[in-house]
N, C-alpha and C. Protein backbone atom coordinates (compact mmCIF):
# COMPACT_ATOMS: atom_id res chain seq x y z
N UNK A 1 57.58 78.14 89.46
CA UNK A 1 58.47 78.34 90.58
C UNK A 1 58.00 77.46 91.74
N UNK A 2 58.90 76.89 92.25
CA UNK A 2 58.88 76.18 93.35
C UNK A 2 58.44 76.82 94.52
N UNK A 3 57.51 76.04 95.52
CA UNK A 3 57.20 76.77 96.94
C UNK A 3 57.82 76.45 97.54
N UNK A 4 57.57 77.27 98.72
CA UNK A 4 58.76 77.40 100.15
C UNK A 4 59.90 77.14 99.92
N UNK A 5 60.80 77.16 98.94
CA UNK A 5 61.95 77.28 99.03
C UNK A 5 62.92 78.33 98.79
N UNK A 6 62.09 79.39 98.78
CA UNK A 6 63.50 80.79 98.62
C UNK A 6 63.16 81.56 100.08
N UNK A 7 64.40 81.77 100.85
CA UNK A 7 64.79 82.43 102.13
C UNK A 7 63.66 83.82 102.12
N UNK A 8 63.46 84.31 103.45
CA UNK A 8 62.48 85.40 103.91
C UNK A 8 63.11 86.74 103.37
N UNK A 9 62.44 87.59 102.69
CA UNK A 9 63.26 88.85 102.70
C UNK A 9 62.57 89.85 103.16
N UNK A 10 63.88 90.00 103.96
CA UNK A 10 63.79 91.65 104.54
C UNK A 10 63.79 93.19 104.35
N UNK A 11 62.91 93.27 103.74
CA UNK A 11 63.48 94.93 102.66
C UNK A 11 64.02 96.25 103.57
N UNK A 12 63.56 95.70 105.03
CA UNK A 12 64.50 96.56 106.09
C UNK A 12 65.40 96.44 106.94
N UNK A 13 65.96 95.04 106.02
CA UNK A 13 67.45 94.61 107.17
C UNK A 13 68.13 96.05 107.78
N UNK A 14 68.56 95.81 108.95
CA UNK A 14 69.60 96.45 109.25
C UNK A 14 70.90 96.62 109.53
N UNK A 15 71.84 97.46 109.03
CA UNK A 15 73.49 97.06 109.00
C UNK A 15 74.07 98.05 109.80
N UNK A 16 75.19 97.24 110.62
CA UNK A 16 75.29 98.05 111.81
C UNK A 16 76.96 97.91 111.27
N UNK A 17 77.59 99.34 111.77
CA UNK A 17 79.39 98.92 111.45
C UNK A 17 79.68 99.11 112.62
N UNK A 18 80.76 98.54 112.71
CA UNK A 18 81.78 98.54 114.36
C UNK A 18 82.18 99.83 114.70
N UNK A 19 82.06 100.39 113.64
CA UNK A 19 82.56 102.27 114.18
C UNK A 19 81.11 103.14 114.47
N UNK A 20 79.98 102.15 114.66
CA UNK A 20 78.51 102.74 115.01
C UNK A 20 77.64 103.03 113.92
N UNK A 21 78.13 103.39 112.65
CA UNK A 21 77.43 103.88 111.63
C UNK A 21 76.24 102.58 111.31
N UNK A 22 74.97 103.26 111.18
CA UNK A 22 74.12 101.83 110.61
C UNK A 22 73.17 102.79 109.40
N UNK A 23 72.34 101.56 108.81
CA UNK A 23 71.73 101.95 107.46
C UNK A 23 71.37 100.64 107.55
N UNK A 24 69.94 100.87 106.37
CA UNK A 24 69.13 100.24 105.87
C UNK A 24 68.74 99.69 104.49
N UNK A 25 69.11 98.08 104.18
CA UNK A 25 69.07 98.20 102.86
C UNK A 25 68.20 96.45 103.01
N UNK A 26 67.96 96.12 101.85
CA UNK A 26 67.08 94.52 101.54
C UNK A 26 68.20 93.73 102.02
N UNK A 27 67.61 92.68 102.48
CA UNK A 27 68.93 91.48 102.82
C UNK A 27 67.53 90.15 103.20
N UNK A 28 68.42 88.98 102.89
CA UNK A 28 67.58 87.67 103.87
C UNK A 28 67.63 87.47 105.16
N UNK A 29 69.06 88.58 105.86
CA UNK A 29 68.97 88.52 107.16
C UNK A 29 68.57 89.84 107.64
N UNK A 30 67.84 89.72 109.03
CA UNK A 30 67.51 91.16 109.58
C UNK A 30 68.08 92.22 109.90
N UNK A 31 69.53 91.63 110.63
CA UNK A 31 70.19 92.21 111.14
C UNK A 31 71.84 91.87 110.48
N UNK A 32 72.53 92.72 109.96
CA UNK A 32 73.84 93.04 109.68
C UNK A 32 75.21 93.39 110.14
N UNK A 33 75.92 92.65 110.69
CA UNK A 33 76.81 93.53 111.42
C UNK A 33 77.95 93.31 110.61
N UNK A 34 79.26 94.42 110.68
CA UNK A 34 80.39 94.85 109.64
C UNK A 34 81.46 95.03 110.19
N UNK A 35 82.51 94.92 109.93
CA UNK A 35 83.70 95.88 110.83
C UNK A 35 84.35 96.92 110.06
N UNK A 36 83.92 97.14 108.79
CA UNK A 36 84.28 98.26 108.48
C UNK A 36 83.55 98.60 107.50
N UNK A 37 82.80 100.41 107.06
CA UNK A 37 81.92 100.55 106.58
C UNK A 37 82.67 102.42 105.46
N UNK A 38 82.07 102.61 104.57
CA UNK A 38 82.80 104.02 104.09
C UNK A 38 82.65 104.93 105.28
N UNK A 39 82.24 104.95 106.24
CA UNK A 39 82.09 105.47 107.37
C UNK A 39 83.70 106.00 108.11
N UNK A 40 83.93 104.83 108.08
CA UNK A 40 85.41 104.52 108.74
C UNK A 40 86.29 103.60 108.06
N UNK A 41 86.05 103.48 107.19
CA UNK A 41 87.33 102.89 106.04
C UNK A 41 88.38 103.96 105.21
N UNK A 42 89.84 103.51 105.87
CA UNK A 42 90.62 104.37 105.54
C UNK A 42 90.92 105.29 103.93
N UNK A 43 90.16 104.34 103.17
CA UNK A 43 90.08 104.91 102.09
C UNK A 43 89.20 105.94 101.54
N UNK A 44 88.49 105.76 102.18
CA UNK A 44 87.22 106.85 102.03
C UNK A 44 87.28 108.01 103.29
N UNK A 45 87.73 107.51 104.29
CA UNK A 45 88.52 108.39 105.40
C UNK A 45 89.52 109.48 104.93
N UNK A 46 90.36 108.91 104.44
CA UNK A 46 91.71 109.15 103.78
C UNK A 46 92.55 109.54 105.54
N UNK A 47 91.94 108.88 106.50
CA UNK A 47 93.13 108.90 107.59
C UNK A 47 93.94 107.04 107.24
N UNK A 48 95.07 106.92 107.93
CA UNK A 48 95.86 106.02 107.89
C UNK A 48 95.23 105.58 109.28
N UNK A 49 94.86 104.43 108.99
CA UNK A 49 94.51 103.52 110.59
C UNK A 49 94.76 102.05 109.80
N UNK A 50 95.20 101.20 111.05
CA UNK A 50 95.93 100.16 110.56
C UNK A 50 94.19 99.10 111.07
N UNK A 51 93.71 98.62 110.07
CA UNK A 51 92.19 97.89 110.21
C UNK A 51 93.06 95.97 110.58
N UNK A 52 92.73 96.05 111.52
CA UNK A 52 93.43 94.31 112.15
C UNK A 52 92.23 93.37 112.25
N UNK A 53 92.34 92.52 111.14
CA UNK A 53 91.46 91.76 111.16
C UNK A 53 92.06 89.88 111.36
N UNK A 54 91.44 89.86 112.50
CA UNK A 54 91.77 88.82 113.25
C UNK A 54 93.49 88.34 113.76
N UNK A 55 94.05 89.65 114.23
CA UNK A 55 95.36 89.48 114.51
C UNK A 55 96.32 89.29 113.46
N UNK A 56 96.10 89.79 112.91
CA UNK A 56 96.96 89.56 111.36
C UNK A 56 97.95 90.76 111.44
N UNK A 57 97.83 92.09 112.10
CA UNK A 57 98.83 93.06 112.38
C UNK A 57 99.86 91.93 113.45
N UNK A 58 99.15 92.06 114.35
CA UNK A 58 99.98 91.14 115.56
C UNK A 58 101.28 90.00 115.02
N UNK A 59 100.53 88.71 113.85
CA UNK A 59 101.33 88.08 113.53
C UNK A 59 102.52 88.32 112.62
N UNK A 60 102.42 89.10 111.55
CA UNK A 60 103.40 90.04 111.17
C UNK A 60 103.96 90.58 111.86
N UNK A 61 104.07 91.46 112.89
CA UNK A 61 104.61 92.14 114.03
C UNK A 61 105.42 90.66 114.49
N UNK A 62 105.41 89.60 114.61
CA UNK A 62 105.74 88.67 115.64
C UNK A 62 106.71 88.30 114.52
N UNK A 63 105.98 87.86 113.28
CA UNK A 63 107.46 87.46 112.15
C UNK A 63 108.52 88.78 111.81
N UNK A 64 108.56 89.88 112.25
CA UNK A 64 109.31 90.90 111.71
C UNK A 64 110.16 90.73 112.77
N UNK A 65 109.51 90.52 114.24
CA UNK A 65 110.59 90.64 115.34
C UNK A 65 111.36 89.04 115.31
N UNK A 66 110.88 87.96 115.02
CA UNK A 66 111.16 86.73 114.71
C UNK A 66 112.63 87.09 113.38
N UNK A 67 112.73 87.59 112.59
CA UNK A 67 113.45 87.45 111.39
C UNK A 67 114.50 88.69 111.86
N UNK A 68 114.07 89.97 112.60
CA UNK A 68 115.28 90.32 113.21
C UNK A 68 115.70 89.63 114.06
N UNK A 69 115.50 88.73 114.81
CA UNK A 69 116.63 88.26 115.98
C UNK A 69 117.50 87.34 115.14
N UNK A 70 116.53 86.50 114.81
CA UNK A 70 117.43 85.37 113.58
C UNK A 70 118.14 86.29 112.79
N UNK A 71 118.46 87.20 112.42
CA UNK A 71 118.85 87.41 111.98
C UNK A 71 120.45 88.66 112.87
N UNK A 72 120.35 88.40 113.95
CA UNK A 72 121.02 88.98 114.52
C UNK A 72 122.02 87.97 115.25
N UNK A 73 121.44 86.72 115.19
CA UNK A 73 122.21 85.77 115.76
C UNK A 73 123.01 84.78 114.60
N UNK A 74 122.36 85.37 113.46
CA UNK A 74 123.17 84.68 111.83
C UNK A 74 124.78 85.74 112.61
N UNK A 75 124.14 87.18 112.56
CA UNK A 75 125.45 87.83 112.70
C UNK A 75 126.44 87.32 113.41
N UNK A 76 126.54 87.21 114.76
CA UNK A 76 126.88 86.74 116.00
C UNK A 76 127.98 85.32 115.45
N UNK A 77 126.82 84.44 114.47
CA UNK A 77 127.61 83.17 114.64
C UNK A 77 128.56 83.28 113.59
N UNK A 78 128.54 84.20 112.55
CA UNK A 78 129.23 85.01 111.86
C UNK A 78 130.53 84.89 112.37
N UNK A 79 130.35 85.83 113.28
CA UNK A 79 131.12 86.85 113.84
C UNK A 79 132.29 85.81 114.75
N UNK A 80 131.53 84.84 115.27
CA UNK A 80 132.32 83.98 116.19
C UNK A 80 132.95 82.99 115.12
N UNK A 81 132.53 82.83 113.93
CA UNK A 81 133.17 81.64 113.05
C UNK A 81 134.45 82.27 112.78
N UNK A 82 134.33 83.59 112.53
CA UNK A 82 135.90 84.42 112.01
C UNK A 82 136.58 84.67 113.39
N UNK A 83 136.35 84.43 114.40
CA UNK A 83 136.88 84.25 115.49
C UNK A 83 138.49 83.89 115.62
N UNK A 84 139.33 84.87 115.93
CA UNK A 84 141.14 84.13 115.77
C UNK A 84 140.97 83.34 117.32
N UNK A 85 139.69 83.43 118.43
CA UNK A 85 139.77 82.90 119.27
C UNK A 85 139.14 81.18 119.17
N UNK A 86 138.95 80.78 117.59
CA UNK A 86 138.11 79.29 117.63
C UNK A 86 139.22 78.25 117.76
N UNK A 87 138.95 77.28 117.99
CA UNK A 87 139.69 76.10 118.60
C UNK A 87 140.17 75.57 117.72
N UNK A 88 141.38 75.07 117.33
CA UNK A 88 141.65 74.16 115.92
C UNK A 88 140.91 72.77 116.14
N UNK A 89 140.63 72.28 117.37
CA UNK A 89 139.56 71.10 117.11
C UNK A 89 137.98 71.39 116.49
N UNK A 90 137.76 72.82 116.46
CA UNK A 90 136.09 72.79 115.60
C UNK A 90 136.40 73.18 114.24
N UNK A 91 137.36 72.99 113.90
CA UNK A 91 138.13 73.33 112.58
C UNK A 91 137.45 72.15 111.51
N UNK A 92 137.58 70.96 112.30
CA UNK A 92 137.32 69.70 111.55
C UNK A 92 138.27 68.72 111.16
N UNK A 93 139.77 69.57 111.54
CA UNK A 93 140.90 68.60 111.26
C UNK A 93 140.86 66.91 112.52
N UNK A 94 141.49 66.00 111.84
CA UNK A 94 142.04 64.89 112.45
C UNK A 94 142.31 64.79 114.16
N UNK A 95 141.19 64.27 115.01
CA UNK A 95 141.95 64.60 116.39
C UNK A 95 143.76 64.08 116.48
N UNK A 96 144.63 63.66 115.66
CA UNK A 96 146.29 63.33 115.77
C UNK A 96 146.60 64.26 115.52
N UNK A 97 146.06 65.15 114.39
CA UNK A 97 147.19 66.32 113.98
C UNK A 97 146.43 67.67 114.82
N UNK A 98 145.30 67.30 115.07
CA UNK A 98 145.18 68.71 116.28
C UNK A 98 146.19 68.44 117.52
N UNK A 99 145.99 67.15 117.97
CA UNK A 99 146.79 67.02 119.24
C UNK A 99 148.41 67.90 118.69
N UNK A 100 148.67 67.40 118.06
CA UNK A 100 149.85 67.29 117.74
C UNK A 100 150.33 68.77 117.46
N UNK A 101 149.33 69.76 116.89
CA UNK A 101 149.14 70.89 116.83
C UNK A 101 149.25 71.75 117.98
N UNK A 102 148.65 71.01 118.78
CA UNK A 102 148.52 71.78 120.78
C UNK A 102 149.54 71.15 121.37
N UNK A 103 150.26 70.47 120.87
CA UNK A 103 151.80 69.94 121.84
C UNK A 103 153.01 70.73 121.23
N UNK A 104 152.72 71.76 120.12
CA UNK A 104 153.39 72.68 119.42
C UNK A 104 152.90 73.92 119.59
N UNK A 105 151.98 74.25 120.49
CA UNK A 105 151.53 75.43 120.94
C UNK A 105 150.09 76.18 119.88
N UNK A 106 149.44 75.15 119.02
CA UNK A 106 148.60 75.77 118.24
C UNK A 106 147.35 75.88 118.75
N UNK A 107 147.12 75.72 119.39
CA UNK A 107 145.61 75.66 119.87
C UNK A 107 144.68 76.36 119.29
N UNK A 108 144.67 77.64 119.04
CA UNK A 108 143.31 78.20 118.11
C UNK A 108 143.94 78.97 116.85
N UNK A 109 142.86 79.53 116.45
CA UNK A 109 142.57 79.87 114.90
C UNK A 109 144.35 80.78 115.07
N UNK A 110 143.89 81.66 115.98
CA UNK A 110 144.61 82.91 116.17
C UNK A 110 146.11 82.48 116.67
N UNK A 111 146.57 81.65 116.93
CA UNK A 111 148.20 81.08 117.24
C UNK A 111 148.49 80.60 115.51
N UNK A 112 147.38 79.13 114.52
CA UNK A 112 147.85 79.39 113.23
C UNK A 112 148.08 80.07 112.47
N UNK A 113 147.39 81.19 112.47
CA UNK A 113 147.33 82.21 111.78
C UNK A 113 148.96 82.94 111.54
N UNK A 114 149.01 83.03 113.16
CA UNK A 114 150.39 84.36 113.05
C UNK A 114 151.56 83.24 112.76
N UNK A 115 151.67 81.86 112.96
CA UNK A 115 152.74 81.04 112.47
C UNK A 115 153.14 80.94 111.02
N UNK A 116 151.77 81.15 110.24
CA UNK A 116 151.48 81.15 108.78
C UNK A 116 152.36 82.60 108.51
N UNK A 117 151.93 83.70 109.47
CA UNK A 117 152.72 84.62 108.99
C UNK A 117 154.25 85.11 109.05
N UNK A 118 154.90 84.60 109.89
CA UNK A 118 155.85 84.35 110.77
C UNK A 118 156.77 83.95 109.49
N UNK A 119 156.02 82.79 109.13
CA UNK A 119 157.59 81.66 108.03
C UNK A 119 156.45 81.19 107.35
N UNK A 120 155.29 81.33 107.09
CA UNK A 120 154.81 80.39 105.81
C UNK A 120 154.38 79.29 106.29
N UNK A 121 154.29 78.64 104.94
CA UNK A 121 153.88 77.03 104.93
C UNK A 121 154.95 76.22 106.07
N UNK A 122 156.26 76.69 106.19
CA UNK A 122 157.37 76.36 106.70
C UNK A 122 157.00 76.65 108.31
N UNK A 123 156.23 76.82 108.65
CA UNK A 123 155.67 76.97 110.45
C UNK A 123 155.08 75.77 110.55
N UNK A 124 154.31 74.96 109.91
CA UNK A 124 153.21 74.02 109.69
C UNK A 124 154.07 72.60 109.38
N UNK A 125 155.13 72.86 108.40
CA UNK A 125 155.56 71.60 107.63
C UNK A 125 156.76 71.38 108.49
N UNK A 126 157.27 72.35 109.33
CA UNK A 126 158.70 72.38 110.45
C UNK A 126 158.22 70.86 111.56
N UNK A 127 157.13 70.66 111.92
CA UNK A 127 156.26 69.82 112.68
C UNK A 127 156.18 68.82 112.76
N UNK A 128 157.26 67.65 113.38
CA UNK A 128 156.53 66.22 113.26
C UNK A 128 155.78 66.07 112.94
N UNK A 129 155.46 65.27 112.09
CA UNK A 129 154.08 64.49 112.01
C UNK A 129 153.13 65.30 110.86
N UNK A 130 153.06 66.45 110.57
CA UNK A 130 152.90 67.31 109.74
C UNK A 130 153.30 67.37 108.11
N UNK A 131 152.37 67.31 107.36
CA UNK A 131 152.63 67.09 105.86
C UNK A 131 152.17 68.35 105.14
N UNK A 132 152.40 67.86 103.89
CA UNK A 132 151.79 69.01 102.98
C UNK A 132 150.33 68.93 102.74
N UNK A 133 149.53 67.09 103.02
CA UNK A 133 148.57 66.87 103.19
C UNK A 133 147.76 67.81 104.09
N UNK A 134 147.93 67.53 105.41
CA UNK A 134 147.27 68.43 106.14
C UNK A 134 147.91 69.87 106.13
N UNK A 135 148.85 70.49 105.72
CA UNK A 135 148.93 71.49 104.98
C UNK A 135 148.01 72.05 104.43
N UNK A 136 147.35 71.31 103.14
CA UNK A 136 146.69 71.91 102.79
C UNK A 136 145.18 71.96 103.44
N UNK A 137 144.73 70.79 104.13
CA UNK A 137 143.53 70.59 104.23
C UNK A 137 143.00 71.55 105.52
N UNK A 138 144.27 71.69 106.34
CA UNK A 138 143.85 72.85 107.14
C UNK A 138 143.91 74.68 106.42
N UNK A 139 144.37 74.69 105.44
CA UNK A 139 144.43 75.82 104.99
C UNK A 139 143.14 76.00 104.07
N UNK A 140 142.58 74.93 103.47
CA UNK A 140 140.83 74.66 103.01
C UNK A 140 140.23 75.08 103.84
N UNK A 141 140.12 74.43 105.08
CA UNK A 141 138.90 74.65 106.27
C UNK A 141 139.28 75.85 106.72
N UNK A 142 140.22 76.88 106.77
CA UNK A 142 140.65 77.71 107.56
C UNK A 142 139.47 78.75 106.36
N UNK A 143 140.00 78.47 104.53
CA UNK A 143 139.11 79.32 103.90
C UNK A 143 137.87 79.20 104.03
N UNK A 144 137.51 77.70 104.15
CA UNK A 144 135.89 77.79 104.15
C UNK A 144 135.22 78.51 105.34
N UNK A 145 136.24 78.83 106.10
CA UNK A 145 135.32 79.48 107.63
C UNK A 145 135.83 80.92 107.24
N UNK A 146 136.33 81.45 106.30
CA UNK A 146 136.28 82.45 105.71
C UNK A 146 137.86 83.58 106.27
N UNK A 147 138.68 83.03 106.68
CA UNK A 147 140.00 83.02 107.03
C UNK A 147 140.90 83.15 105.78
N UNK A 148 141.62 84.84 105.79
CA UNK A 148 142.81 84.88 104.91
C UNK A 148 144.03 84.22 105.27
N UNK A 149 144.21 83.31 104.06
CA UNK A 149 144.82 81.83 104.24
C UNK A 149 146.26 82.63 103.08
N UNK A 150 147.38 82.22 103.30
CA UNK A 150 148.56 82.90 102.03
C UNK A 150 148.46 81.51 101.43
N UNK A 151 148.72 81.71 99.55
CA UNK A 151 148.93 80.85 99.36
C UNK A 151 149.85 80.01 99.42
N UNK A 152 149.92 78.64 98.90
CA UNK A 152 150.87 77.93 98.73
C UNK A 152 152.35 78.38 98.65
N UNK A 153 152.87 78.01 98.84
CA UNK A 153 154.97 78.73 98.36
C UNK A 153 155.60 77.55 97.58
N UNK A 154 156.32 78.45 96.98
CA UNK A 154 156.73 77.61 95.66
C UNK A 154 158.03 76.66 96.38
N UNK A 155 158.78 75.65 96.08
CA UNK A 155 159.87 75.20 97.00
C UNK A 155 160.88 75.33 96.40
């Protein structure tokens, strides 16, 4: 065996826990310190205490309140996409046939809508300038934003 090379031992280290409890056992260091010991470990406790080691309750706490808001503002934008108050320009249609749409009184979701119900496809196609093209392509975007669209009519 090699000299001087194995660490000092202490056969009376001492171990100290954060809840005060200490004891005596061999170690290379003298002194021991713990943050949690059967003393005060919930399992051997059998009380429920939440043991936070190095903010790790905290950051969970911060992603739970993080994923409810996001997740409250998913709702919201939800909520405003089904909107009969959205603009037919965030629709995505053609700025000619929106204009052309608001010089016929369409301006949002909620004026197409009740024209659709009114007479049909025949509110839309009555329209200068107005085809079956954008016919349909506004009645696409109206579904993709999640808008009960009637279908097509037979001629």
């Amino acid at each position: 065996m090699r000299e001087k090379i194995h660490p000092k031992w202490y056969p009376e280290a001492v171990v100290i826990c954060a809840c005060g409890n200490t004891w005596t056992t061999g170690s290379t260091l003298p002194e021991i310190r713990t943050d949690v010991c059967s003393a005060c470990h919930p399992f051997y406790t059998g009380e429920q205490r939440i043991v936070d080691t190095e903010g790790q309750v905290d950051r969970f706490m911060a992603r739970l309140r993080a994923r409810d808001q996001y997740t409250a503002e998913t709702e919201a934008r939800e909520a405003a996409r089904t909107s009969l108050d959205l603009s037919i320009a965030d629709l995505g249609l053609d700025k000619r046939y929106v204009n052309i749409m608001a010089e016929n009184g369409i301006e949002v979701v909620g004026d197409l809508l009740a024209r659709f119900e009114e007479s049909g496809d025949q509110a839309l196609l009555s329209i200068s300038g107005i085809g079956r093209k954008v016919l349909a392509d506004t009645k696409r975007l109206l579904r993709q934003r999640g808008y009960e669209v009637p279908e097509a009519e037979e001629a």
